[in-house]
N, C-alpha and C. Protein backbone atom coordinates (compact mmCIF):
# COMPACT_ATOMS: atom_id res chain seq x y z
N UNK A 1 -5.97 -31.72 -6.94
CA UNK A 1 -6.85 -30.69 -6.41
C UNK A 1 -6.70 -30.67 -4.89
N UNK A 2 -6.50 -29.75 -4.31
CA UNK A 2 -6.41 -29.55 -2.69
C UNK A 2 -7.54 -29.47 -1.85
N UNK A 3 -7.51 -30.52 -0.95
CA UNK A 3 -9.20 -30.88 -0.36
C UNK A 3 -9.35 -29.35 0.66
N UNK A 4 -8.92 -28.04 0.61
CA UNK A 4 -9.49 -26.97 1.17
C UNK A 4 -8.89 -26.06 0.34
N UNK A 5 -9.85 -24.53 0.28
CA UNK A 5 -9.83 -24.01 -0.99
C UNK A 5 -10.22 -22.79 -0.09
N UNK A 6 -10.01 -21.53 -0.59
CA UNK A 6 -10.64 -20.40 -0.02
C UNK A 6 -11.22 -19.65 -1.22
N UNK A 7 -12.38 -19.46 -0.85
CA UNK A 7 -13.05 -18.32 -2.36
C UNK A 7 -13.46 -17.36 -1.53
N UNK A 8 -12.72 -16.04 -2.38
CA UNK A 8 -12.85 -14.80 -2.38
C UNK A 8 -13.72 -14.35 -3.34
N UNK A 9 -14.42 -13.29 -2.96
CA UNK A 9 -15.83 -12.61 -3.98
C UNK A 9 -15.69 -11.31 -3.64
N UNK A 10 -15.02 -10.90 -4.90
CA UNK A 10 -15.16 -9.37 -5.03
C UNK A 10 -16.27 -8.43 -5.50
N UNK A 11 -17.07 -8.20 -4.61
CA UNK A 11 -18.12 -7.10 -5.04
C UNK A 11 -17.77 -5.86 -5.05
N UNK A 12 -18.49 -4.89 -6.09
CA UNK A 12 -18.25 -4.02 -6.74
C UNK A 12 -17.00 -3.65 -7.17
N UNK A 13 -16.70 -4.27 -8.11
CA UNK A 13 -15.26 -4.31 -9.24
C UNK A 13 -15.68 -3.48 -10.19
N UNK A 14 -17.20 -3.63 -10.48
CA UNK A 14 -17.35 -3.18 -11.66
C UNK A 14 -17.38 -2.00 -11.67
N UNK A 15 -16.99 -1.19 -12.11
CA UNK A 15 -16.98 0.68 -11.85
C UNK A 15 -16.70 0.86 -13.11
N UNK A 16 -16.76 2.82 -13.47
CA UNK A 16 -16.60 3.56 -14.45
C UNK A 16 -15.47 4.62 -13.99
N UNK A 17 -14.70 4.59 -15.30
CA UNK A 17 -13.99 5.45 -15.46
C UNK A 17 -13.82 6.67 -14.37
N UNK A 18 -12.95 7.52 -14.48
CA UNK A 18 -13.56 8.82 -13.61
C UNK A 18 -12.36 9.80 -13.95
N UNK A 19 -12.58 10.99 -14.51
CA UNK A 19 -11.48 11.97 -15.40
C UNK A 19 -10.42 12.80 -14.51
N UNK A 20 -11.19 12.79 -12.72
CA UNK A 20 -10.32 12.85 -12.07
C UNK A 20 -9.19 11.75 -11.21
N UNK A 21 -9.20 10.55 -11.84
CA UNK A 21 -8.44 9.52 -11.50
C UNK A 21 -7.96 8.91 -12.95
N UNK A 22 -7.55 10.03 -13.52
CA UNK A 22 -6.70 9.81 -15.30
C UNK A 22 -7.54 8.79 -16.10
N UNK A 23 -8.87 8.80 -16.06
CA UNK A 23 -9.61 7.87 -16.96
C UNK A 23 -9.28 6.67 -16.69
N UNK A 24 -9.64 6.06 -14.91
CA UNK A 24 -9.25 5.22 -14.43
C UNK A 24 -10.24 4.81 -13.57
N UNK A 25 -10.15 3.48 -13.59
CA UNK A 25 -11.45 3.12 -12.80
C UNK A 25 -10.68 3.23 -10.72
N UNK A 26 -11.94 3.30 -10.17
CA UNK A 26 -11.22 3.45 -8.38
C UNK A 26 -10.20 2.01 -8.50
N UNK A 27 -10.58 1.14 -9.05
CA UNK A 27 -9.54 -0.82 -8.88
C UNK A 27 -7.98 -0.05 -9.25
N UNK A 28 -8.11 0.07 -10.38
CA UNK A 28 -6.96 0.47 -11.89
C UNK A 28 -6.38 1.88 -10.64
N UNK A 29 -6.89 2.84 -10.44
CA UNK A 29 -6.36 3.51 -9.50
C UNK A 29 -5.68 3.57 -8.35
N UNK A 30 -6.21 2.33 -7.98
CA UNK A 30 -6.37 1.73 -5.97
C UNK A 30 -4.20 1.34 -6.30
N UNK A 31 -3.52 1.23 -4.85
CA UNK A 31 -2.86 0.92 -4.93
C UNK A 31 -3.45 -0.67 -3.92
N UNK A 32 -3.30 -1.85 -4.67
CA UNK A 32 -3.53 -2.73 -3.99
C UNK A 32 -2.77 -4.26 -4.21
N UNK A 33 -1.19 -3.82 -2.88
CA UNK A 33 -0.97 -4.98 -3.23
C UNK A 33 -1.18 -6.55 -2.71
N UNK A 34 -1.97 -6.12 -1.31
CA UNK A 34 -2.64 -7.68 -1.16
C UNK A 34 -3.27 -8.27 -1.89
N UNK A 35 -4.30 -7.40 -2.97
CA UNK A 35 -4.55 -8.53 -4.13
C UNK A 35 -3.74 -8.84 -5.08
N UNK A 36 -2.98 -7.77 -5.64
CA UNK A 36 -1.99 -8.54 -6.19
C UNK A 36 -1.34 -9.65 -6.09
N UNK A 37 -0.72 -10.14 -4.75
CA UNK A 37 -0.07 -11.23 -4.28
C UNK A 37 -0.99 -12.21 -4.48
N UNK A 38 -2.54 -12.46 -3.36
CA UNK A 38 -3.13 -13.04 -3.93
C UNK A 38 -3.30 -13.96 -5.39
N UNK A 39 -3.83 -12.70 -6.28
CA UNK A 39 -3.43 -13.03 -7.73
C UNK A 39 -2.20 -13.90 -8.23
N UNK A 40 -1.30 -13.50 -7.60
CA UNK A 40 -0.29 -14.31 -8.12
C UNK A 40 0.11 -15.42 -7.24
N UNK A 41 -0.39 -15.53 -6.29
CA UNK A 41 0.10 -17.21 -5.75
C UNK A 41 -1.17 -18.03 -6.14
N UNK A 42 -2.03 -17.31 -6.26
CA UNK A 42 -3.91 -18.34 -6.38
C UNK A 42 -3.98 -18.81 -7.75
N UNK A 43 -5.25 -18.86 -7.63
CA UNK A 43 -5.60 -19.37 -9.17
C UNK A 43 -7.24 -18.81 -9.40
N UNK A 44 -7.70 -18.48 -10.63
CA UNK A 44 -9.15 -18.12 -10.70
C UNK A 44 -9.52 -18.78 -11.57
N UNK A 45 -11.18 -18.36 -11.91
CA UNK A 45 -12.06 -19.29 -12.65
C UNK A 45 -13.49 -18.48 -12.47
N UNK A 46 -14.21 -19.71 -13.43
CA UNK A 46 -15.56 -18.76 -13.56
C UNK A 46 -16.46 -19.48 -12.66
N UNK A 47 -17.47 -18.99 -12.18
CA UNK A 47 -18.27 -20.07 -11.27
C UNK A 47 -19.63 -19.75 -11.58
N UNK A 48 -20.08 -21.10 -12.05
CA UNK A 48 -21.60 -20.72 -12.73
C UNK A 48 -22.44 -21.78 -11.77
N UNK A 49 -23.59 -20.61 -11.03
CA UNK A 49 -25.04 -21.37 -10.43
C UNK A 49 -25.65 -22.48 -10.92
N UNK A 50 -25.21 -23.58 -11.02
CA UNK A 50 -26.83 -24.00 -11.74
C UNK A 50 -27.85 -24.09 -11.17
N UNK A 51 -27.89 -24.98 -10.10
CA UNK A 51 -29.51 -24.71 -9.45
C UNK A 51 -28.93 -24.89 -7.82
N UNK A 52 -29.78 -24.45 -6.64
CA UNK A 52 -29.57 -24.37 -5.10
C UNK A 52 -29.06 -25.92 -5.30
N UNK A 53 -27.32 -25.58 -4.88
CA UNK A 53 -26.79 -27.18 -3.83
C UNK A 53 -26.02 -28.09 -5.00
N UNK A 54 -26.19 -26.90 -6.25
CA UNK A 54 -24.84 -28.09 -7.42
C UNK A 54 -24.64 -26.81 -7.84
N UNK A 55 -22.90 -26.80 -8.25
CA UNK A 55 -22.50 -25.91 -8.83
C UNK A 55 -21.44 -26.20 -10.20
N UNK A 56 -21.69 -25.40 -11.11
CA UNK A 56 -20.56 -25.87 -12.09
C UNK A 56 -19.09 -25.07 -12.00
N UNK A 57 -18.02 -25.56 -11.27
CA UNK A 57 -17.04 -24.65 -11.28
C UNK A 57 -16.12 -24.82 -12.49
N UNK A 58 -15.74 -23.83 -13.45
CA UNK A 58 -14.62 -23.86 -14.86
C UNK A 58 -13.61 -23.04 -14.19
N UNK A 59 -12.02 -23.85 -14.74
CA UNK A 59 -11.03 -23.12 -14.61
C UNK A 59 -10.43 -23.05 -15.51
């Protein structure tokens, strides 16, 4: 495990469709390849709160 880590937090990913972007969400639409790269050199996971000052991180 590498003693420094960078976490990225993508807010508002979550979107709807839209009939003028071919039944595509704005992400699925976006041309974006800095996250792409990202994506592919990083690594992700889920990160669950448990209480203020401990966290449970799953990969």
């Amino acid at each position: 495990m590498p003693s420094k880590c960078i976490l990225i937090l993508l807010d508002g990913l979550g979107d709807r469709a839209y009939v003028n972007l071919g039944h595509k969400t704005p992400l699925q639409a976006a041309e974006t390849p800095n996250l792409d790269r990202l994506a592919r050199l990083g690594s992700n996971g889920l990160f669950h709160g448990k209480r203020q000052g401990l966290a449970l991180l799953r990969t």
